[in-house]
PDB file of N, CA and C in Angstrom:
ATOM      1  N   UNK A   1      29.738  56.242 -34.914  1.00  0.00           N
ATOM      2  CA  UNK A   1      28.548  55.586 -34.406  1.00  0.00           C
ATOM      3  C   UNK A   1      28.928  54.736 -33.190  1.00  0.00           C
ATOM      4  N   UNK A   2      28.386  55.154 -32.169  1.00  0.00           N
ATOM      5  CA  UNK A   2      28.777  54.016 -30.685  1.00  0.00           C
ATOM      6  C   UNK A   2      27.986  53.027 -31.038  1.00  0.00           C
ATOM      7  N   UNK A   3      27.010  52.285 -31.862  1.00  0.00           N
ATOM      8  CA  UNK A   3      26.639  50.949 -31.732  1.00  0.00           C
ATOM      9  C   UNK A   3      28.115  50.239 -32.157  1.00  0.00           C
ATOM     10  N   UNK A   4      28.777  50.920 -33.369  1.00  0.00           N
ATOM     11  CA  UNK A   4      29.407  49.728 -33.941  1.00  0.00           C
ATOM     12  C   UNK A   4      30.909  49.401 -33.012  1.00  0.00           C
ATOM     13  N   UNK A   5      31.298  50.166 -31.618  1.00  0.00           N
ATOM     14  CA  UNK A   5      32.258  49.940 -30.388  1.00  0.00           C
ATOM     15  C   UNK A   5      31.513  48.255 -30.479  1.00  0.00           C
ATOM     16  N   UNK A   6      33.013  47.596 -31.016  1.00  0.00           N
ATOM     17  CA  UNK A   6      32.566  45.734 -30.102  1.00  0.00           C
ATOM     18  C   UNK A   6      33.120  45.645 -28.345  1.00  0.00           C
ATOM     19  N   UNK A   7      33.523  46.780 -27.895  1.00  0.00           N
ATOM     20  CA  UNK A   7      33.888  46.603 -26.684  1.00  0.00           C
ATOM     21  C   UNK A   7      33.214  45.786 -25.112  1.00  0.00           C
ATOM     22  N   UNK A   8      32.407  47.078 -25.063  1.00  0.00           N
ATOM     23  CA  UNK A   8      31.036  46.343 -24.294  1.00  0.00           C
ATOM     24  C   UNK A   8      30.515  44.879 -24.694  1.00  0.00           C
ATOM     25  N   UNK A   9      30.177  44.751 -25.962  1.00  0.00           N
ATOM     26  CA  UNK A   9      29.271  44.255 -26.387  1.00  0.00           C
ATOM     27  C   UNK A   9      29.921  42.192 -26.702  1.00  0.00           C
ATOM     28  N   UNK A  10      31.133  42.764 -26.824  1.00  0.00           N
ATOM     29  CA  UNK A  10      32.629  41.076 -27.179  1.00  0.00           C
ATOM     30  C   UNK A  10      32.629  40.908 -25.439  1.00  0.00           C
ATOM     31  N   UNK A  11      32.382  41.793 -24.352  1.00  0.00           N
ATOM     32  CA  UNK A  11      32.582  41.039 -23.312  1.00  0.00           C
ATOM     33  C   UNK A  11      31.721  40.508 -22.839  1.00  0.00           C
ATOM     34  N   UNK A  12      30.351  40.679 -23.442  1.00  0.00           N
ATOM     35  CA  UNK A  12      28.675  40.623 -22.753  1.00  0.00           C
ATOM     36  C   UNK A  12      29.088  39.109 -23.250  1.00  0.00           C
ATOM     37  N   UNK A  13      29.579  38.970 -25.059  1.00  0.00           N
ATOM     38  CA  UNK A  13      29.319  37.672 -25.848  1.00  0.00           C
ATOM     39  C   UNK A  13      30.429  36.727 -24.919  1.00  0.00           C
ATOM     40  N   UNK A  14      31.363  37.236 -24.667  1.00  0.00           N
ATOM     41  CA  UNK A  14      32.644  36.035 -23.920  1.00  0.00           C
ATOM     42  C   UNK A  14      32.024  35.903 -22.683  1.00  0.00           C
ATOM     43  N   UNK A  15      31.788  36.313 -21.948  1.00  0.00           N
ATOM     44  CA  UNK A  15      30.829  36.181 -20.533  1.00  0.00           C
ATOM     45  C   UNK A  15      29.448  35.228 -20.645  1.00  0.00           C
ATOM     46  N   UNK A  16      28.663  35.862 -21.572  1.00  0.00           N
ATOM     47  CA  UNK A  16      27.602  34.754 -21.396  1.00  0.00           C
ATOM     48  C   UNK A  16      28.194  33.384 -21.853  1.00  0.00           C
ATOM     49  N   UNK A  17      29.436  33.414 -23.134  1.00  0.00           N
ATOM     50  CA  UNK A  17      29.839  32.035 -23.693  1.00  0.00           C
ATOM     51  C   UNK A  17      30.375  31.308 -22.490  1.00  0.00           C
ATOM     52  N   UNK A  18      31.290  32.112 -22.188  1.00  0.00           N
ATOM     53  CA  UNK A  18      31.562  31.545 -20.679  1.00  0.00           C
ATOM     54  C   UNK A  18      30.824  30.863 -19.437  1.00  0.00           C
ATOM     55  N   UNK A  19      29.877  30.975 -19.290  1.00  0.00           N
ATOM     56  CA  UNK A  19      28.854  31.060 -18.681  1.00  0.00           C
ATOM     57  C   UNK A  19      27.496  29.583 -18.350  1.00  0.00           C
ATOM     58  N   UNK A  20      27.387  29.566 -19.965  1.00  0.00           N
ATOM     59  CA  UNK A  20      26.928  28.274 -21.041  1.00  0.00           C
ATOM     60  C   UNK A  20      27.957  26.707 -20.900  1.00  0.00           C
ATOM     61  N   UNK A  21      29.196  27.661 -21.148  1.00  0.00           N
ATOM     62  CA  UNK A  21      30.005  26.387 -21.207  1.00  0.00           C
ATOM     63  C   UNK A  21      30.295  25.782 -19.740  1.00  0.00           C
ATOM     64  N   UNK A  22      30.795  26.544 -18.716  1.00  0.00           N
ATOM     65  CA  UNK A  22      31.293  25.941 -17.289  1.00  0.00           C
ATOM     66  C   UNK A  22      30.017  25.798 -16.505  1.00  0.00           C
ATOM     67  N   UNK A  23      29.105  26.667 -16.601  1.00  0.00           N
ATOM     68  CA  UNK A  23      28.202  26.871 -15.324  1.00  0.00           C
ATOM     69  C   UNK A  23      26.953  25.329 -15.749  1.00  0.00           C
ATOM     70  N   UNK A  24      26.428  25.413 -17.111  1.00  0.00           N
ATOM     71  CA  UNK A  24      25.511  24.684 -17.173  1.00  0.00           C
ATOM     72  C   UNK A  24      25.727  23.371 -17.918  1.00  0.00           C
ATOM     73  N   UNK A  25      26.641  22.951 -18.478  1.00  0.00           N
ATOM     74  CA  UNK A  25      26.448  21.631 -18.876  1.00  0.00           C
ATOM     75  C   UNK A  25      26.515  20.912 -17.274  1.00  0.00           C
ATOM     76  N   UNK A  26      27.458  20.909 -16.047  1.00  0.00           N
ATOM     77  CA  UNK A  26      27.426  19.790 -14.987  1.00  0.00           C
ATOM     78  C   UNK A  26      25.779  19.742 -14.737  1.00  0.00           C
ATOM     79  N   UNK A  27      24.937  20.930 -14.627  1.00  0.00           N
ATOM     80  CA  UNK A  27      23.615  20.640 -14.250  1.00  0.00           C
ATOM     81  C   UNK A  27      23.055  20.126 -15.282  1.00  0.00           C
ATOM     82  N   UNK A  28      23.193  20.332 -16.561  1.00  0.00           N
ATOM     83  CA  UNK A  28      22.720  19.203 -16.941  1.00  0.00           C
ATOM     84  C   UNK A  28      22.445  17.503 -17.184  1.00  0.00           C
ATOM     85  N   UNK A  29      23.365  17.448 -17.233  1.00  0.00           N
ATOM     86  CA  UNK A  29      24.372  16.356 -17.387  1.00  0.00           C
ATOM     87  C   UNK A  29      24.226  15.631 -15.774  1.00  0.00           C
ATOM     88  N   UNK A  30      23.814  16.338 -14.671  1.00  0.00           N
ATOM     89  CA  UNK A  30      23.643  15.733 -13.504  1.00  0.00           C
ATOM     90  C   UNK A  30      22.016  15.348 -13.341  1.00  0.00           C
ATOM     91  N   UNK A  31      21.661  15.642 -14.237  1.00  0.00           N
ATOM     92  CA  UNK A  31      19.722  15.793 -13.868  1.00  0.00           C
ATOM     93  C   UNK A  31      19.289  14.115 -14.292  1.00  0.00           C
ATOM     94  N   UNK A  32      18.962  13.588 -13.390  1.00  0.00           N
ATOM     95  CA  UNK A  32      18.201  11.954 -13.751  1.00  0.00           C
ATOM     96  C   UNK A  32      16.944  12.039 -13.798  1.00  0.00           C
ATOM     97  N   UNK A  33      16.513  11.176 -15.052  1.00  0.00           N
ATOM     98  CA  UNK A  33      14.819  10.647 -14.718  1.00  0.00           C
ATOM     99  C   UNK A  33      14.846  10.230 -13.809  1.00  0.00           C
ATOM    100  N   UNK A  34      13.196   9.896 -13.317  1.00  0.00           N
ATOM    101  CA  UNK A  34      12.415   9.442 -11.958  1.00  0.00           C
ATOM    102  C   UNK A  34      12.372   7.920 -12.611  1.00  0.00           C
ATOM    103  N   UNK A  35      11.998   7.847 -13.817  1.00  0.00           N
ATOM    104  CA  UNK A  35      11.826   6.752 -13.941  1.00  0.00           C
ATOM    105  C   UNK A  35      12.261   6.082 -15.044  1.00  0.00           C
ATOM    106  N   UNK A  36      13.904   5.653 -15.045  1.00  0.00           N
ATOM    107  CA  UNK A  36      14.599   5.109 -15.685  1.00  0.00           C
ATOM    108  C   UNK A  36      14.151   3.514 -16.246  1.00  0.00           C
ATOM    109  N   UNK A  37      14.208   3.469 -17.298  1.00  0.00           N
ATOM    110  CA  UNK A  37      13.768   1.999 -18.413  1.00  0.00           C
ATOM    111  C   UNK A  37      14.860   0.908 -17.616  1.00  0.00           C
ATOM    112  N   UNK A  38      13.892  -0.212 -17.216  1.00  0.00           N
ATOM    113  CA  UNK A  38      14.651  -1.355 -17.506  1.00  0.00           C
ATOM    114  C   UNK A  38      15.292  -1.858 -18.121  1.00  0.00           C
ATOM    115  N   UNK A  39      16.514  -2.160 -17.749  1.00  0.00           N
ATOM    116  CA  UNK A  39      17.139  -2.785 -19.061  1.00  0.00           C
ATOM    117  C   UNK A  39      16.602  -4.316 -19.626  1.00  0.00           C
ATOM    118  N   UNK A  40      16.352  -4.479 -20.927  1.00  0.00           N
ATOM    119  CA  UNK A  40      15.554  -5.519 -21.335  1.00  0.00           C
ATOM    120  C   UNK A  40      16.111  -7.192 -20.699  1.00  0.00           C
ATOM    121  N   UNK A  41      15.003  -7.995 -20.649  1.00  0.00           N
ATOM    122  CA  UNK A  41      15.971  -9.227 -20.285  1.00  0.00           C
ATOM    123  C   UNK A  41      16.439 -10.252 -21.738  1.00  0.00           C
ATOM    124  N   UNK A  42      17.181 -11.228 -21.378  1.00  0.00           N
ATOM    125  CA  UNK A  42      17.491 -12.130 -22.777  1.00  0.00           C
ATOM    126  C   UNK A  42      16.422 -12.895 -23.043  1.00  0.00           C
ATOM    127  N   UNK A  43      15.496 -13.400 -22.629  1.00  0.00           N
ATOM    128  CA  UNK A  43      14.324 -14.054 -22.697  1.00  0.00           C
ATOM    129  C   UNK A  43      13.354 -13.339 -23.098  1.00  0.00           C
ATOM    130  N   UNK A  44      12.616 -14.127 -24.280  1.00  0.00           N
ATOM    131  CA  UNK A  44      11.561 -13.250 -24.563  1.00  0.00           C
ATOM    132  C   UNK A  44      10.140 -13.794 -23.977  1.00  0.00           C
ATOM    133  N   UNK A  45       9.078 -12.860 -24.031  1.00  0.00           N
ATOM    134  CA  UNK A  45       8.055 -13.003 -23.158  1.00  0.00           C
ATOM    135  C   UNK A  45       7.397 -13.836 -24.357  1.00  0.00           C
ATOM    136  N   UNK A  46       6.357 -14.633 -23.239  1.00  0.00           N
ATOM    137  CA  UNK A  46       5.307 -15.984 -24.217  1.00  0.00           C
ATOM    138  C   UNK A  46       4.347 -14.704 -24.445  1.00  0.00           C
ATOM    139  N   UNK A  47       4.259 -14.723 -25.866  1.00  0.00           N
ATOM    140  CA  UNK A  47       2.551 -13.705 -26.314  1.00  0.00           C
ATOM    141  C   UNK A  47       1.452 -14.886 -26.693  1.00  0.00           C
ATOM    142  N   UNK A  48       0.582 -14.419 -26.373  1.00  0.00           N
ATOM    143  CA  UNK A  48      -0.999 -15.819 -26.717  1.00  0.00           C
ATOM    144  C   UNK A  48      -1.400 -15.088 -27.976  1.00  0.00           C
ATOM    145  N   UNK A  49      -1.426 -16.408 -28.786  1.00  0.00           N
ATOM    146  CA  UNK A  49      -2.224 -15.658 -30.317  1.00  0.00           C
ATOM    147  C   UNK A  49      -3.633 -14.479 -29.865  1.00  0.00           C
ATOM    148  N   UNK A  50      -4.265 -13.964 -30.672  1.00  0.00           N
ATOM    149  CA  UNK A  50      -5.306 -13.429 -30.913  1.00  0.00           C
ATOM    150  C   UNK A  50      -6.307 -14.612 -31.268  1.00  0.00           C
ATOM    151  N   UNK A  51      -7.077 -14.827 -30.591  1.00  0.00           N
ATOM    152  CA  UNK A  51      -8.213 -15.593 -30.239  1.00  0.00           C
ATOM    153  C   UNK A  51      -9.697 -15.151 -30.736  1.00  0.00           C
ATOM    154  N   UNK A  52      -9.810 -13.927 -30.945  1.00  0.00           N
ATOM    155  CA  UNK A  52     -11.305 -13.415 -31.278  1.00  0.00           C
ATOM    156  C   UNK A  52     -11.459 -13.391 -32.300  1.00  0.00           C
ATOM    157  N   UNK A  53     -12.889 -14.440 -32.575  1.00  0.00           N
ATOM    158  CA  UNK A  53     -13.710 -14.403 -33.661  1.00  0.00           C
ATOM    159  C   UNK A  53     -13.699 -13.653 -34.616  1.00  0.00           C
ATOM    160  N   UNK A  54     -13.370 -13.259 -35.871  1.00  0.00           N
ATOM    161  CA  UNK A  54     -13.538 -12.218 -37.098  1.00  0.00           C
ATOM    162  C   UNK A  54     -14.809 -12.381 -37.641  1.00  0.00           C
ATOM    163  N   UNK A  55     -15.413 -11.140 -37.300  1.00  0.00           N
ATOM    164  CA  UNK A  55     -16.980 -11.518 -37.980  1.00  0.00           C
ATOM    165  C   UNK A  55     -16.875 -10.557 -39.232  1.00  0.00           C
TER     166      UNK A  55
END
């Protein structure tokens, strides 16, 4: 049976593994948000109680 030749088929798998590992983690790994979080400050902000009437 030629399906079960791993010849072709172990170089398709080492090539694409290959592939995954060198080619795309730097692009990932290089990609920044637009809009990166502040880092928090040590002070915390004054909050005003809740003021409205409970009817």
């Amino acid at each position: 049976m030629p399906q079960l030749n791993p010849s072709p088929w172990f170089a398709i798998l080492v090539f694409s593994w290959l592939v995954f590992l060198t080619i795309l983690p730097p692009k990932v790994m290089a990609h920044t948000y637009p809009n990166d979080p502040d880092p928090q400050t040590s002070e915390k902000s004054k909050t005003d109680p809740w003021n409205w009437p409970w009817y």
